[in-house]
Protein backbone atom coordinates (compact mmCIF):
# COMPACT_ATOMS: atom_id res chain seq x y z
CA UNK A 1 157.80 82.55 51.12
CA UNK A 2 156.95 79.75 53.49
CA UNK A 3 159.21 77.56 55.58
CA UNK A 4 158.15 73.81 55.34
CA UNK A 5 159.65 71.19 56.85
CA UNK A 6 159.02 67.68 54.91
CA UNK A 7 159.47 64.30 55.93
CA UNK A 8 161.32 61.52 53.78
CA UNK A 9 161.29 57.59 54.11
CA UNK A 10 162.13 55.22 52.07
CA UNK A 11 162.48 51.12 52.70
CA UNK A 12 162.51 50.05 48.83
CA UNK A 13 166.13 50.95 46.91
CA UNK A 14 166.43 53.52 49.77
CA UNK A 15 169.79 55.12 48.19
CA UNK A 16 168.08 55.85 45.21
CA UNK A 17 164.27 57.10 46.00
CA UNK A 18 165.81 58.78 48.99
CA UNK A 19 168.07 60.83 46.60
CA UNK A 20 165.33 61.03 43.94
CA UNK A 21 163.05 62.34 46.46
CA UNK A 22 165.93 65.47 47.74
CA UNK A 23 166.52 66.17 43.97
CA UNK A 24 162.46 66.61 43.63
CA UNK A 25 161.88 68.63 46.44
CA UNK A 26 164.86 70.81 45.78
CA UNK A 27 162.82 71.51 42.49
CA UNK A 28 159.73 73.02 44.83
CA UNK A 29 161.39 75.53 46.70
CA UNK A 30 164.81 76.76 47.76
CA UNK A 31 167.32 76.87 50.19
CA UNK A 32 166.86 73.04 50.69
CA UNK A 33 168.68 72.35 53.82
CA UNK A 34 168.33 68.02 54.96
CA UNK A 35 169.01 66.41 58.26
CA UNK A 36 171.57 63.52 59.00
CA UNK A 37 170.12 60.26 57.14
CA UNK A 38 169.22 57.85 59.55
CA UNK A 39 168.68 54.44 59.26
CA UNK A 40 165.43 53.04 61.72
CA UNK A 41 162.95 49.87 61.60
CA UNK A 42 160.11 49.84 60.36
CA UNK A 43 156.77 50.90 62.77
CA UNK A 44 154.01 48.35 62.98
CA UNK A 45 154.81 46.07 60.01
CA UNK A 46 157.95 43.63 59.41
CA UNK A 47 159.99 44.98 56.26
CA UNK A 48 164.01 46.57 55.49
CA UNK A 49 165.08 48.98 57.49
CA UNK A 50 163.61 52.94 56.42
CA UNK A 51 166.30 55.39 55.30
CA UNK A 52 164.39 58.63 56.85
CA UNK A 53 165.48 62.69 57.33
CA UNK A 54 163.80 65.73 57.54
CA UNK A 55 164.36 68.81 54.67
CA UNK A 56 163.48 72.47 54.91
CA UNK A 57 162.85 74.40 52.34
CA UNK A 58 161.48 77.84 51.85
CA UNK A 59 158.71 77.35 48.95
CA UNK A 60 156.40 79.96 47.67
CA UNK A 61 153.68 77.73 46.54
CA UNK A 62 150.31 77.12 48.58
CA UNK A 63 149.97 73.75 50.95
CA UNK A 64 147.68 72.12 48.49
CA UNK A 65 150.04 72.90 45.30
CA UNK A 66 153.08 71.53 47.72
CA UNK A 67 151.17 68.63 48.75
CA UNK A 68 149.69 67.97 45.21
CA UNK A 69 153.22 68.13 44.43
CA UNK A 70 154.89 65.82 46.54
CA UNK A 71 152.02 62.76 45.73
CA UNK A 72 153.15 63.16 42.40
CA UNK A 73 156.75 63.07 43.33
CA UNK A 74 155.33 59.67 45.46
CA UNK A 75 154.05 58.66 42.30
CA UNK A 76 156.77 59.25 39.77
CA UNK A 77 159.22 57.01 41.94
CA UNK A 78 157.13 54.04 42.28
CA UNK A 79 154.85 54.73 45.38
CA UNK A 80 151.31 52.70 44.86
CA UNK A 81 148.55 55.36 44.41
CA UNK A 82 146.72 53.32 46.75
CA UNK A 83 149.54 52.85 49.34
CA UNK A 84 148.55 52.12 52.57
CA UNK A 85 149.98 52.73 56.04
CA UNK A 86 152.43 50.25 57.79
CA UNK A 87 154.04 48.80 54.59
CA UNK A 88 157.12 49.16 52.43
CA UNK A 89 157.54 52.03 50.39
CA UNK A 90 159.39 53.46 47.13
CA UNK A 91 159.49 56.97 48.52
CA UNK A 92 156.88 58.90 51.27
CA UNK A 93 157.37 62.40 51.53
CA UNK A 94 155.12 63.85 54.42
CA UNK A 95 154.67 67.83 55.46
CA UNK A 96 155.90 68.32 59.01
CA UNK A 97 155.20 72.00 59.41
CA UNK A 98 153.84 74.72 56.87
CA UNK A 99 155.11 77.81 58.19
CA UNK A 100 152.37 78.15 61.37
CA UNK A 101 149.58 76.72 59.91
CA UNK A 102 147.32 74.42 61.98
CA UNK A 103 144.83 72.40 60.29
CA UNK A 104 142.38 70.03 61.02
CA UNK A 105 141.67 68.84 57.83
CA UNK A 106 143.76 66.64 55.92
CA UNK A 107 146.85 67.73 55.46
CA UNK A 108 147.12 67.67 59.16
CA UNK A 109 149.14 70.33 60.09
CA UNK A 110 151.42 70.44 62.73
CA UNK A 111 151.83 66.37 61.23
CA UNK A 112 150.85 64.01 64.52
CA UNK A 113 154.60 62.15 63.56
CA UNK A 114 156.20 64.67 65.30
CA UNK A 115 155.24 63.71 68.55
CA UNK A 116 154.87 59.77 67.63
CA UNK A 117 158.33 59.07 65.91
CA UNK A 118 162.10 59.37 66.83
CA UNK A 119 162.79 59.31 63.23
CA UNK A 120 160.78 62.77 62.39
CA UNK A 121 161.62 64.39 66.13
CA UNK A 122 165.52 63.93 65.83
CA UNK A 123 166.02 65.12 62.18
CA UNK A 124 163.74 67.99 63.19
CA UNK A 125 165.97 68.60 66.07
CA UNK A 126 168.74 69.29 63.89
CA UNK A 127 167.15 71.63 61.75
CA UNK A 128 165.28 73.26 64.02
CA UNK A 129 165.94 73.11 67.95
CA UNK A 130 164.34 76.31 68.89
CA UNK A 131 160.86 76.35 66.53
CA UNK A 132 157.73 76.50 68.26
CA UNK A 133 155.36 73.85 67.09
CA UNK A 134 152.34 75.73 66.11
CA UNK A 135 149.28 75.41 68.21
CA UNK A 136 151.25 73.35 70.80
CA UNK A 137 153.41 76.04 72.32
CA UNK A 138 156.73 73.73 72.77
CA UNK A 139 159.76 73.89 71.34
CA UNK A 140 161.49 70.43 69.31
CA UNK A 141 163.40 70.69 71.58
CA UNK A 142 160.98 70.83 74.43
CA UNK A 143 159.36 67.67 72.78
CA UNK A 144 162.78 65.77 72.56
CA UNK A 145 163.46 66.11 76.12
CA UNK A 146 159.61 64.72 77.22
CA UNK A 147 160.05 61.85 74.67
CA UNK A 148 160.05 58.40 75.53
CA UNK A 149 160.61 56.26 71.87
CA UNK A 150 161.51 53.13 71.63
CA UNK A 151 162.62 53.16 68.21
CA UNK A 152 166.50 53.18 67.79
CA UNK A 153 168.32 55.18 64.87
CA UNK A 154 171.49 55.15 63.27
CA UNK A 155 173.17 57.82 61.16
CA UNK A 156 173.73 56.48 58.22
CA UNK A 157 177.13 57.63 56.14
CA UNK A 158 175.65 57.96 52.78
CA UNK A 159 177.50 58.07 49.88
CA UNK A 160 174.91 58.61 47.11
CA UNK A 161 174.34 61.99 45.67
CA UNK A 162 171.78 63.79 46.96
């Protein structure tokens, strides 16, 4: 079993896709443990506020069946197969960390938002204070503490089932 820490936005019916997208991943592995919810603005485009947190799970399939996986999850809640960056979305569910797998090659593993995005570092800081990021050598929390973001979040109190 791998530990895998995934990444979940959503800007479009965020209670719902947000939800949808927990209920999916549960599916893929278990032990599904999720982050405080937090509510942040979008990055480089004008659009609703993101509902974003971080899950773990502990999955037995490969990284290329997970990530196959989780497009299709993308897919099956209204995500554009040709989606691009910096624009609203239905659901985006993004691997953080695959166990300690470092990769080049796309999936990028350790994922870059770790070190670019409040919304991915804080969630993970729940989670998962005291994990080395593979190939880097520093703890989350190590990263928190040299972070400088500009983006503000706010827990949100959700009351949808998730």
């Amino acid at each position: 079993m791998t530990t895998v820490y995934i990444s979940l936005g959503s800007n479009i019916d965020r209670e719902r896709h947000l939800a949808a997208g927990l209920a999916g991943l549960s599916s893929l592995g278990s032990g599904m443990q999720v982050s405080t919810i937090y509510e942040a603005e979008p990055v480089g485009f004008s659009g609703p506020n993101f509902f974003n947190c971080v899950a773990v799970i502990e999955t037995s399939l490969s990284l290329d069946t997970l990530w196959q996986a989780l497009k299709q999850l993308e897919l099956q809640h209204g995500r554009a197969p040709d989606a691009a960056k910096n624009q609203s979305r239905t659901l985006d569910l993004d691997i953080l960390l695959y166990g300690d797998t470092v990769q080049e090659s796309y999936p990028v593993l350790p994922r870059s938002d770790i070190y670019k995005f409040a919304f991915v570092l804080q969630p993970l800081m729940e989670l998962c204070p005291h994990r080395e990021i593979p190939g880097d050598g520093r703890t989350v929390t190590e990263l928190w503490q040299a972070s400088r973001f500009e983006q503000a979040l706010w827990p949100v109190e959700h009351h949808f089932v998730v």
